[in-house]
PDB file of N, CA and C in Angstrom:
ATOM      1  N   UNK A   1       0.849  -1.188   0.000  1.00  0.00           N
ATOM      2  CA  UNK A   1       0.000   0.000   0.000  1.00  0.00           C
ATOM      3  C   UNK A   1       0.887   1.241   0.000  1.00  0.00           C
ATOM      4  N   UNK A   2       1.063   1.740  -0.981  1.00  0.00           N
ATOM      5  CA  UNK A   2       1.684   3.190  -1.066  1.00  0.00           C
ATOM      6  C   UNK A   2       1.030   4.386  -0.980  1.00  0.00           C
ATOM      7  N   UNK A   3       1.686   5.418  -0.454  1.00  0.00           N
ATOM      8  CA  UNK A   3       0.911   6.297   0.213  1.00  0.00           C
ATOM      9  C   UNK A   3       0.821   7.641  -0.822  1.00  0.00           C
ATOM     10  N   UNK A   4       0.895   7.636  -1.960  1.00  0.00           N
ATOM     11  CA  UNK A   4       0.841   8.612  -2.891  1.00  0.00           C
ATOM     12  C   UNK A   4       1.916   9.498  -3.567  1.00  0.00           C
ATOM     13  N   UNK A   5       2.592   9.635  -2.170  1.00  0.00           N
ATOM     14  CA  UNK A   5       3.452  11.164  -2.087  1.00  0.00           C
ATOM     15  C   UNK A   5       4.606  10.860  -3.161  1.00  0.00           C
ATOM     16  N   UNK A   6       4.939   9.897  -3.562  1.00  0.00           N
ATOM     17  CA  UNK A   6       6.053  10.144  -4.835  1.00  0.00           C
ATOM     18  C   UNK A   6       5.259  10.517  -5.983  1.00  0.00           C
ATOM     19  N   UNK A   7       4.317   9.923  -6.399  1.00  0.00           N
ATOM     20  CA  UNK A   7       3.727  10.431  -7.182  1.00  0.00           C
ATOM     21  C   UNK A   7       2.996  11.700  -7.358  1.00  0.00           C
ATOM     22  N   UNK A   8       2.848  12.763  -6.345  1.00  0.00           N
ATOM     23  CA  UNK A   8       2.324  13.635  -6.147  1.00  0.00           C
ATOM     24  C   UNK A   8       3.586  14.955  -6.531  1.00  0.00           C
ATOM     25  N   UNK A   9       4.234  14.653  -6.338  1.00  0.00           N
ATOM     26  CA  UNK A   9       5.962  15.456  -6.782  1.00  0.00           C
ATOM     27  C   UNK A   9       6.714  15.081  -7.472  1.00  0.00           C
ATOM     28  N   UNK A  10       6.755  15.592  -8.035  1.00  0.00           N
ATOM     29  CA  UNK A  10       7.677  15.418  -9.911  1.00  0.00           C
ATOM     30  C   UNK A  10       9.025  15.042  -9.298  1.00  0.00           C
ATOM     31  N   UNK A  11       9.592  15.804  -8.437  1.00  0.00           N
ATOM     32  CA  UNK A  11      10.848  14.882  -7.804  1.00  0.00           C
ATOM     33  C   UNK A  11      11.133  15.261  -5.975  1.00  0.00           C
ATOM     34  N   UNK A  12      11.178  14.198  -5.371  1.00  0.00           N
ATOM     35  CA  UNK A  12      11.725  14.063  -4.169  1.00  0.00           C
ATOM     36  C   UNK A  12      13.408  14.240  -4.070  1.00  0.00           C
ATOM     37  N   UNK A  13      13.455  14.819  -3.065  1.00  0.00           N
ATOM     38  CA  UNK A  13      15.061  14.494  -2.695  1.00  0.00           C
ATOM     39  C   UNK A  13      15.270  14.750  -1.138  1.00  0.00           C
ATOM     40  N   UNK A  14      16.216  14.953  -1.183  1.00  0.00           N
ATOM     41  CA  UNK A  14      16.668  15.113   0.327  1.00  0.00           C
ATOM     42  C   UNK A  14      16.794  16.907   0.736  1.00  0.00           C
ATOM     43  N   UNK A  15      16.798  17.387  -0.312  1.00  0.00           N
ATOM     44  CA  UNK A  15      16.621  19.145  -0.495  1.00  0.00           C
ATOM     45  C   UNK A  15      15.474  19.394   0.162  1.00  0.00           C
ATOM     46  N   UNK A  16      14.556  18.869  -0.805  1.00  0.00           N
ATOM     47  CA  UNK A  16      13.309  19.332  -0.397  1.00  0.00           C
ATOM     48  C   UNK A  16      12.041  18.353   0.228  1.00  0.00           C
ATOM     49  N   UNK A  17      12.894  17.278   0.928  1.00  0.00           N
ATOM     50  CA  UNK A  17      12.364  15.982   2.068  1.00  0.00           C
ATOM     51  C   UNK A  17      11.653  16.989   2.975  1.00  0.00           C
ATOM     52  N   UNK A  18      11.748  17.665   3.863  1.00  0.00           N
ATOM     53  CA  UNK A  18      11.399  18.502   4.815  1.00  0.00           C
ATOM     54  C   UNK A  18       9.820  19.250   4.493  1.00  0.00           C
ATOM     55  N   UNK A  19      10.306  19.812   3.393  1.00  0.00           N
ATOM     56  CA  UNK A  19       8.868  20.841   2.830  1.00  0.00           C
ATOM     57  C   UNK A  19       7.788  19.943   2.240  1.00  0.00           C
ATOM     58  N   UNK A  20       7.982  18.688   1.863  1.00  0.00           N
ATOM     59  CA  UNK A  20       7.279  17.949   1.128  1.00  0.00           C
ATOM     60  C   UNK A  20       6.542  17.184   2.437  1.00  0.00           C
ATOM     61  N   UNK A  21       7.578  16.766   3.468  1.00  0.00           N
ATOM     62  CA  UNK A  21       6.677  16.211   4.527  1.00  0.00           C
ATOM     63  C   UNK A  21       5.988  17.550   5.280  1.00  0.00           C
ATOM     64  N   UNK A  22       6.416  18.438   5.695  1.00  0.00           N
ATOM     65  CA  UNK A  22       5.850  19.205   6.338  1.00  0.00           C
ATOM     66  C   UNK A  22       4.227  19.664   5.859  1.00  0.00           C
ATOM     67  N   UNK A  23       4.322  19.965   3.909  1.00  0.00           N
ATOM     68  CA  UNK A  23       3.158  19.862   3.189  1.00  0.00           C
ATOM     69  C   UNK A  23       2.107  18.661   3.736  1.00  0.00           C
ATOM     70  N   UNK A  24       2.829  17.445   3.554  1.00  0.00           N
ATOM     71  CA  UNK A  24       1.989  16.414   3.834  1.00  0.00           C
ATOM     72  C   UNK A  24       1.126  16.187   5.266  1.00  0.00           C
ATOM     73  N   UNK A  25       2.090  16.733   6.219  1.00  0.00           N
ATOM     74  CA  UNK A  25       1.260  16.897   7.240  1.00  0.00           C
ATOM     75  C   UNK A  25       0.539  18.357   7.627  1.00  0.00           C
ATOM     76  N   UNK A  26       0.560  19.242   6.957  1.00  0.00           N
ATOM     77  CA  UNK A  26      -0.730  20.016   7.141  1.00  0.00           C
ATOM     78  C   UNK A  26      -1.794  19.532   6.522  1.00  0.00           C
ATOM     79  N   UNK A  27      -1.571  18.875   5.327  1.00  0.00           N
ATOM     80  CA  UNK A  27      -2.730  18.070   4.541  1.00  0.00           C
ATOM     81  C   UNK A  27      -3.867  17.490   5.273  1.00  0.00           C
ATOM     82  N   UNK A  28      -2.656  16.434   6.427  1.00  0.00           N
ATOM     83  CA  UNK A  28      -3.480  15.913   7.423  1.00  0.00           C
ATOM     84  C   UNK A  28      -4.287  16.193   8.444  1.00  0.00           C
ATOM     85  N   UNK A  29      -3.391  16.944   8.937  1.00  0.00           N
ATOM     86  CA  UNK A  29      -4.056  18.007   9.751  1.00  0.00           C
ATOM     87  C   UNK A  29      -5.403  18.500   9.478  1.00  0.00           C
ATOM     88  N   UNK A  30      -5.170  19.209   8.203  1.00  0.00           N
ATOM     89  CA  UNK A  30      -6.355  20.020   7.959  1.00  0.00           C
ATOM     90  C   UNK A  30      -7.806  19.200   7.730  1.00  0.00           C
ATOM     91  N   UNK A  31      -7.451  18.198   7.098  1.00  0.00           N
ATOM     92  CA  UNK A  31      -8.386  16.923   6.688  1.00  0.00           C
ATOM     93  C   UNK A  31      -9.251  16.566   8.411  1.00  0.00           C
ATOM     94  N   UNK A  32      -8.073  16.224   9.195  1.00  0.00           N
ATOM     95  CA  UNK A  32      -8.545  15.723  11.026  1.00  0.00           C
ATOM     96  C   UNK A  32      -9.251  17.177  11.273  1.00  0.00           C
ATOM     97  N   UNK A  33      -9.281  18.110  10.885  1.00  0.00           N
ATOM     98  CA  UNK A  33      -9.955  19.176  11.919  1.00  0.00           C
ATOM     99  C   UNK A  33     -11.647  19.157  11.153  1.00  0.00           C
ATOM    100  N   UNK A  34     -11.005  18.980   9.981  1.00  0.00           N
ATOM    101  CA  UNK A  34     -12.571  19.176   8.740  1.00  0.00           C
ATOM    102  C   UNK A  34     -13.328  18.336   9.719  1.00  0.00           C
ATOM    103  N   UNK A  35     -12.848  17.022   9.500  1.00  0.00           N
ATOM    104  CA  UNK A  35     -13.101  15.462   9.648  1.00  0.00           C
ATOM    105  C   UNK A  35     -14.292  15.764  10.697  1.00  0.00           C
ATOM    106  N   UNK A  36     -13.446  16.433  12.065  1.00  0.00           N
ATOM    107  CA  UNK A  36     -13.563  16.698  13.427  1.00  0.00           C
ATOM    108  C   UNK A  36     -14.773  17.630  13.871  1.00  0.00           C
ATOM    109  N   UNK A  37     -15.281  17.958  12.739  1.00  0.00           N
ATOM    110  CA  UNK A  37     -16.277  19.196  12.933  1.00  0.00           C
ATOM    111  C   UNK A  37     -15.720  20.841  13.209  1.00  0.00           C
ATOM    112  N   UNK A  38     -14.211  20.755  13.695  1.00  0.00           N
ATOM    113  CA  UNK A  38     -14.043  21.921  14.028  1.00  0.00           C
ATOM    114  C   UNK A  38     -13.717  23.135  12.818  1.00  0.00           C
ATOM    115  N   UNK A  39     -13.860  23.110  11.708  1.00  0.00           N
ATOM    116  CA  UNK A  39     -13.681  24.332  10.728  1.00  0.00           C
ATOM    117  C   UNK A  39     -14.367  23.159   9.628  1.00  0.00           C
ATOM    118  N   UNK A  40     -15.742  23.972   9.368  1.00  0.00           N
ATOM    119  CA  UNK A  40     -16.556  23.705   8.528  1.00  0.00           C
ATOM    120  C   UNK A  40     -15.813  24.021   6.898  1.00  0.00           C
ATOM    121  N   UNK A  41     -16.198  23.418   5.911  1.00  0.00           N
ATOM    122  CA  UNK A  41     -16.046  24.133   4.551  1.00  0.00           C
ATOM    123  C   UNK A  41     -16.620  24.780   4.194  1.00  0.00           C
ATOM    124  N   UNK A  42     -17.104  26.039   4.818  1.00  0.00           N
ATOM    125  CA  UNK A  42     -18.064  26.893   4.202  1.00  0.00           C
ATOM    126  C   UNK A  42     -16.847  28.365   4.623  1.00  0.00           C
ATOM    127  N   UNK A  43     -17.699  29.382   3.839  1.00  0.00           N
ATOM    128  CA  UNK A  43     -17.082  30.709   4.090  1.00  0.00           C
ATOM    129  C   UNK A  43     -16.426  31.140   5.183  1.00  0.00           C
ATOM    130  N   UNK A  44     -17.361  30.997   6.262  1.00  0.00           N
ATOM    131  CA  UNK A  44     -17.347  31.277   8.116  1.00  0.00           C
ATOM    132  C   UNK A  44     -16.086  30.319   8.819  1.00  0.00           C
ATOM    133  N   UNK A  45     -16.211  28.952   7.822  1.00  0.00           N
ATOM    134  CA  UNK A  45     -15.326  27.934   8.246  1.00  0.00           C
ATOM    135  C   UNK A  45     -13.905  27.733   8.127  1.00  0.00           C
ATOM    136  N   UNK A  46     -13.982  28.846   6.784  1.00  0.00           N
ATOM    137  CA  UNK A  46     -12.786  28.652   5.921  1.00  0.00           C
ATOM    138  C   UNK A  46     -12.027  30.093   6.816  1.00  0.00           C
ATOM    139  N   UNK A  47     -13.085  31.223   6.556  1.00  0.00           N
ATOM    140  CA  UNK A  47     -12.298  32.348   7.951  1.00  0.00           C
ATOM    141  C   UNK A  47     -11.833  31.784   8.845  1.00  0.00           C
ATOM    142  N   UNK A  48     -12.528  31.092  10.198  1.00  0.00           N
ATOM    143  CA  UNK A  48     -11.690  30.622  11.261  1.00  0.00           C
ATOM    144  C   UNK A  48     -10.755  30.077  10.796  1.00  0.00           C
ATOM    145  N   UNK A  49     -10.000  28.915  10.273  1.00  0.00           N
ATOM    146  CA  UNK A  49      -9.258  28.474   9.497  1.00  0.00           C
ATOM    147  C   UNK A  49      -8.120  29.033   9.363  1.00  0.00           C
ATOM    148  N   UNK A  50      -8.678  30.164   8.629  1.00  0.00           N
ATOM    149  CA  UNK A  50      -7.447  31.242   8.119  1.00  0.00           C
ATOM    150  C   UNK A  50      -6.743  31.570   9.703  1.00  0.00           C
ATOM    151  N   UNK A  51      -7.489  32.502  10.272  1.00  0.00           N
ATOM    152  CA  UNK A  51      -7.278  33.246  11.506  1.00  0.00           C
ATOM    153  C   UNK A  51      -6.893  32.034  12.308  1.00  0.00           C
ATOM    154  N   UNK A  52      -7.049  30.860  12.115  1.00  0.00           N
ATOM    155  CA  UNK A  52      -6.090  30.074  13.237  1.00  0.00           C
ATOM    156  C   UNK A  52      -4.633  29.569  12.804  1.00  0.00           C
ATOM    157  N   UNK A  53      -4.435  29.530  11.046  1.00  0.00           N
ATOM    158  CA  UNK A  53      -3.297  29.562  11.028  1.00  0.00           C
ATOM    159  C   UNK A  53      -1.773  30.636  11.127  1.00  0.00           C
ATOM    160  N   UNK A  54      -2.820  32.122  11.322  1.00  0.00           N
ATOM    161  CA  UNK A  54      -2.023  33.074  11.428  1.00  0.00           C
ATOM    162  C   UNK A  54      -1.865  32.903  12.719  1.00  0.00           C
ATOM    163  N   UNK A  55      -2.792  32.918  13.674  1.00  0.00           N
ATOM    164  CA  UNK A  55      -2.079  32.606  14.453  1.00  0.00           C
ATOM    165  C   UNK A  55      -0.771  31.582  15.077  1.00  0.00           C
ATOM    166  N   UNK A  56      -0.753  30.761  14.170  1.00  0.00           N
ATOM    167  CA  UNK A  56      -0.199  29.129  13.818  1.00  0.00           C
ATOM    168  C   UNK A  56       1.405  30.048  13.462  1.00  0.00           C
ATOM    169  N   UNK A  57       0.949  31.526  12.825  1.00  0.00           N
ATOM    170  CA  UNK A  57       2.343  31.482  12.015  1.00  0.00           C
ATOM    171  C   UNK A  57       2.504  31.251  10.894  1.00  0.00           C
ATOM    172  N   UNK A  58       1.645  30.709   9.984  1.00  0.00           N
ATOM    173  CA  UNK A  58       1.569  30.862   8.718  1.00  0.00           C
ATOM    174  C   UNK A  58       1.194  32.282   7.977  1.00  0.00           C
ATOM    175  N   UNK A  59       1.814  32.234   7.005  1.00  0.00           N
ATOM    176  CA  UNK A  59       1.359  33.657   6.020  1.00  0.00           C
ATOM    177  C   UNK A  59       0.644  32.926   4.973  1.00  0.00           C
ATOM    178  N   UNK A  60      -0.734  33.560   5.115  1.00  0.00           N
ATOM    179  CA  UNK A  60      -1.739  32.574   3.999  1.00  0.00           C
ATOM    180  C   UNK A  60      -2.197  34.271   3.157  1.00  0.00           C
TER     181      UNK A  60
END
């Protein structure tokens, strides 16, 4: 059972190992909170969202 991610990036390496997992786990993340009820996919949902990753430290 393979988990996608080579195929999802034209090329892996050890350069850019870090950003590719780090990608992969906000993926997850974001998927567990949807999942979770806590940030709906709607407009209102997608705001909180935002405003929790700035707070997070992300620049979205």
């Amino acid at each position: 059972m393979g988990t996608g991610i080579p195929e999802k990036y034209d090329t892996v390496t050890a350069e850019n190992l870090d950003s590719i997992i780090q990608e992969e786990i906000g993926l997850v993340f974001a998927q567990v909170l949807e999942d979770a009820g806590v940030y709906k996919r709607t407009a209102e949902g997608q705001a909180a969202f935002d405003r929790f990753l700035r707070h997070c430290g992300a620049e979205i």
